[in-house]
Protein backbone atom coordinates (compact mmCIF):
# COMPACT_ATOMS: atom_id res chain seq x y z
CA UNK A 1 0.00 0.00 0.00
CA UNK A 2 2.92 2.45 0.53
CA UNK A 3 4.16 1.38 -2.22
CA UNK A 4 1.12 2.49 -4.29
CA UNK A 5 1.07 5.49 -2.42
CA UNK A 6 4.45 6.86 -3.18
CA UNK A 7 3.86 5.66 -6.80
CA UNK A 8 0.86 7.63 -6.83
CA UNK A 9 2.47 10.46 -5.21
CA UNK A 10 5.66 10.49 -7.93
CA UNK A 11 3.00 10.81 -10.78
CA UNK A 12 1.16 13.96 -9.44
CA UNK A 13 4.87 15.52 -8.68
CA UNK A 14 5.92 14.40 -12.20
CA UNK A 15 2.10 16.07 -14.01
CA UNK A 16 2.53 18.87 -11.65
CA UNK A 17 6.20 19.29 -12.75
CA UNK A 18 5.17 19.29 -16.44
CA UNK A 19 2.36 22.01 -15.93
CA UNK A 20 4.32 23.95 -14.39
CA UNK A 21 7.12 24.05 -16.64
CA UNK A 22 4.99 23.96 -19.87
CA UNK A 23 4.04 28.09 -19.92
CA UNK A 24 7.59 28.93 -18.27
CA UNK A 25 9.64 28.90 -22.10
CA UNK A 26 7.17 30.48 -23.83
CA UNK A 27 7.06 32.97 -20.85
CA UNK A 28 10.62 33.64 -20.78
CA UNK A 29 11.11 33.64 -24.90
CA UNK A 30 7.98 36.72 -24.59
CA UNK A 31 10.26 38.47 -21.86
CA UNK A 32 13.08 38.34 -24.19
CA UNK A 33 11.93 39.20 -27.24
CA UNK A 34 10.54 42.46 -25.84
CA UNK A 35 13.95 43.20 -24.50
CA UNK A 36 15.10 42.55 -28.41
CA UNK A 37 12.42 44.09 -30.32
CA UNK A 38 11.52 47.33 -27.99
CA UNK A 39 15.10 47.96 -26.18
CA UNK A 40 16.15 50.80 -28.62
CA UNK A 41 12.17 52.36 -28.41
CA UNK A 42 11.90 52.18 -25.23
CA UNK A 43 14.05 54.67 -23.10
CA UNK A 44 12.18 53.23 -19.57
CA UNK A 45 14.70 51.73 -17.72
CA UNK A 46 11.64 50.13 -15.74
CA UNK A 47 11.29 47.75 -18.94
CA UNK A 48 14.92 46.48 -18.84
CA UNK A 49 14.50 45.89 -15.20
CA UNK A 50 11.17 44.13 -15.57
CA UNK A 51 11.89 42.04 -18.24
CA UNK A 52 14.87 41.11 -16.83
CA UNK A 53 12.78 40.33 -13.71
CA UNK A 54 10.81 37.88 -15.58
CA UNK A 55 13.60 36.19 -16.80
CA UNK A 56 15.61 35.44 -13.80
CA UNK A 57 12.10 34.50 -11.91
CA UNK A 58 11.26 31.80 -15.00
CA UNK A 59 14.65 30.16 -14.51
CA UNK A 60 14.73 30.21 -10.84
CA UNK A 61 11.01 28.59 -10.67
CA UNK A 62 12.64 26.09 -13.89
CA UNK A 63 15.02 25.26 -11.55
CA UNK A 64 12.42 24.17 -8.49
CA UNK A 65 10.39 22.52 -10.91
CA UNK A 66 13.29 20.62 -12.17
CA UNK A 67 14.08 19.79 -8.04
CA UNK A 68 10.30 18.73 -7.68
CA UNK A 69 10.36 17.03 -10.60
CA UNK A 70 12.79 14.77 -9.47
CA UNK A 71 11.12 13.90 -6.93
CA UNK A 72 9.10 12.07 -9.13
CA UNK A 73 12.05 10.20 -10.37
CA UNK A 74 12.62 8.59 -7.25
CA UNK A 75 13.75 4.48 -7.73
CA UNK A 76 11.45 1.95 -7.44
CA UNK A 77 11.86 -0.07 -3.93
CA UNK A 78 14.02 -2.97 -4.08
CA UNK A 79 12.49 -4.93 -1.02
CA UNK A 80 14.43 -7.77 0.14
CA UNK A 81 14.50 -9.32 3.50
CA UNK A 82 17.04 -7.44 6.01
CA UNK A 83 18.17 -6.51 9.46
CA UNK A 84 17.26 -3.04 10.45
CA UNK A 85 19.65 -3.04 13.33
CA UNK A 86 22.58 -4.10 10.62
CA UNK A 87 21.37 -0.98 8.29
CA UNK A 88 21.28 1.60 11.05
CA UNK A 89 25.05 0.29 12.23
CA UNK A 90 26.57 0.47 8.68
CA UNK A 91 25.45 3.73 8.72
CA UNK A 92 26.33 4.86 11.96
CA UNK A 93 30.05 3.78 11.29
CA UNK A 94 30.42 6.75 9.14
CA UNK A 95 28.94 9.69 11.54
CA UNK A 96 30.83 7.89 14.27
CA UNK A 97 33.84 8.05 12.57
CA UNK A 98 33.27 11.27 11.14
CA UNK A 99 32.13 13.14 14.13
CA UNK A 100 34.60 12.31 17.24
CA UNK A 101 33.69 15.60 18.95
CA UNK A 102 29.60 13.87 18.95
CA UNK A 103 28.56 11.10 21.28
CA UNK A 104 25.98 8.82 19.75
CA UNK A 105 24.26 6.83 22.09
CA UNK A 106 22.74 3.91 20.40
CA UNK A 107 20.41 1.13 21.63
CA UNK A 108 19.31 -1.24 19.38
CA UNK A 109 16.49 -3.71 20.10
CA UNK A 110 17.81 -7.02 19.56
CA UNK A 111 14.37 -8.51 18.92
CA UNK A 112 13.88 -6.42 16.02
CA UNK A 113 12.80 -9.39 13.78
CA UNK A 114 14.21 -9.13 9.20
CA UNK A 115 11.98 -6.71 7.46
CA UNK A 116 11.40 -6.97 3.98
CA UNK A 117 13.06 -3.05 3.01
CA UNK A 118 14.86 -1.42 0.16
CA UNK A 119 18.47 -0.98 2.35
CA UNK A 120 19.47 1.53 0.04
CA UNK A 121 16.52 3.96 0.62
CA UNK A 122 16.39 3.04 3.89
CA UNK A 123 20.21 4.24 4.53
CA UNK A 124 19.72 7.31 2.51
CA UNK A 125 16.75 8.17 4.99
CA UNK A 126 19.68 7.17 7.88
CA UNK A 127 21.37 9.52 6.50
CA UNK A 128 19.94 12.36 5.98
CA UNK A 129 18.14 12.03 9.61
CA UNK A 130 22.01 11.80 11.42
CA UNK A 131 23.07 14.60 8.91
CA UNK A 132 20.02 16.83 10.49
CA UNK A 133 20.71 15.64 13.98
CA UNK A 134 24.41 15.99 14.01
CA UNK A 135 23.75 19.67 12.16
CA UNK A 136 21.80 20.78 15.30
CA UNK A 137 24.36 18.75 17.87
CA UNK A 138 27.25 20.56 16.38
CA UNK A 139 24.91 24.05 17.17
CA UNK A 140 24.58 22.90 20.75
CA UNK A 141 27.19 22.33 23.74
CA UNK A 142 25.99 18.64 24.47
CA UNK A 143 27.28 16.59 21.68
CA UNK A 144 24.97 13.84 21.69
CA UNK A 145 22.92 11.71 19.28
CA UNK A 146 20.56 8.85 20.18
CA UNK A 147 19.68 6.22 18.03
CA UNK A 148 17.43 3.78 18.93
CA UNK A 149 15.12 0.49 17.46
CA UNK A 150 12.46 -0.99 19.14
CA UNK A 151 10.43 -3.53 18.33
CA UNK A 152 6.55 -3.37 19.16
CA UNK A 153 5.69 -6.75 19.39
CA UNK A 154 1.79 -6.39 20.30
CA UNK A 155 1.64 -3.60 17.22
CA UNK A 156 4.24 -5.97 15.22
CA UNK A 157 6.26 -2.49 14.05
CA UNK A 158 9.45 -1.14 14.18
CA UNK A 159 10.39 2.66 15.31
């Protein structure tokens, strides 16, 4: 059902991404041909500025488009059966390694039973949640991370 979801979610991103962009060339090719056609008529430097205005705002929302858009590209999930605790300790070898002046406290729930999960994805998430937490760490004067798995046996779920 995730699955489906985030499938589902990818193709609005990627029609959304596509509407968007559609009316931004034509948009920015109207901008610039006024600046060619009228730039000797027109004395205003108010038309310089605002056509240049256009412009620069067409390619800057071209380039969030292009971000969101890619969002849409995300890869399929390779799920295969795999040990959650193993995932979050290849990853943690890194930040551990990279961050001596950080503590991380981990506890990992050894009854955390294999979970069919894409690894990959699931690292990159890893990732990108120490990146966030070791960001604000490095802002504070503790120096501490906790990382922890449990294993809800009555819900069957993993947090």
């Amino acid at each position: 059902i995730n699955a489906q979801r985030a499938a589902a979610w990818r193709e609005v991103a990627r029609r959304i991404a596509h509407e968007i962009k559609n009316p931004l060339t034509p948009i920015r090719l109207s901008a610039e041909r006024l600046q060619k056609k009228f730039e000797d008529q027109i004395s205003d430097p108010a038309f310089k500025t605002c056509t240049t205005t256009i412009i620069q705002q067409v390619d800057e929302l071209k380039e969030l488009v292009n971000e969101f858009s890619s969002f849409a590209r995300l890869p399929q999930a390779q799920l295969s059966p795999n040990n959650l605790n193993s995932v979050v300790e290849e990853t943690l070898v890194l930040y551990k390694e990279g961050h001596k002046n950080i503590r991380f406290d981990v506890s990992l729930d050894p009854s955390l039973p294999v979970f069919d999960i894409d690894r990959e994805q699931v690292k990159r998430a890893l990732f990108n949640l120490l990146e966030n937490a070791v960001a604000a760490v490095n802002s504070s004067a503790q120096g501490i991370v906790g990382v922890t798995t449990h294993y809800d046996d009555v819900l069957r779920i993993a947090h």
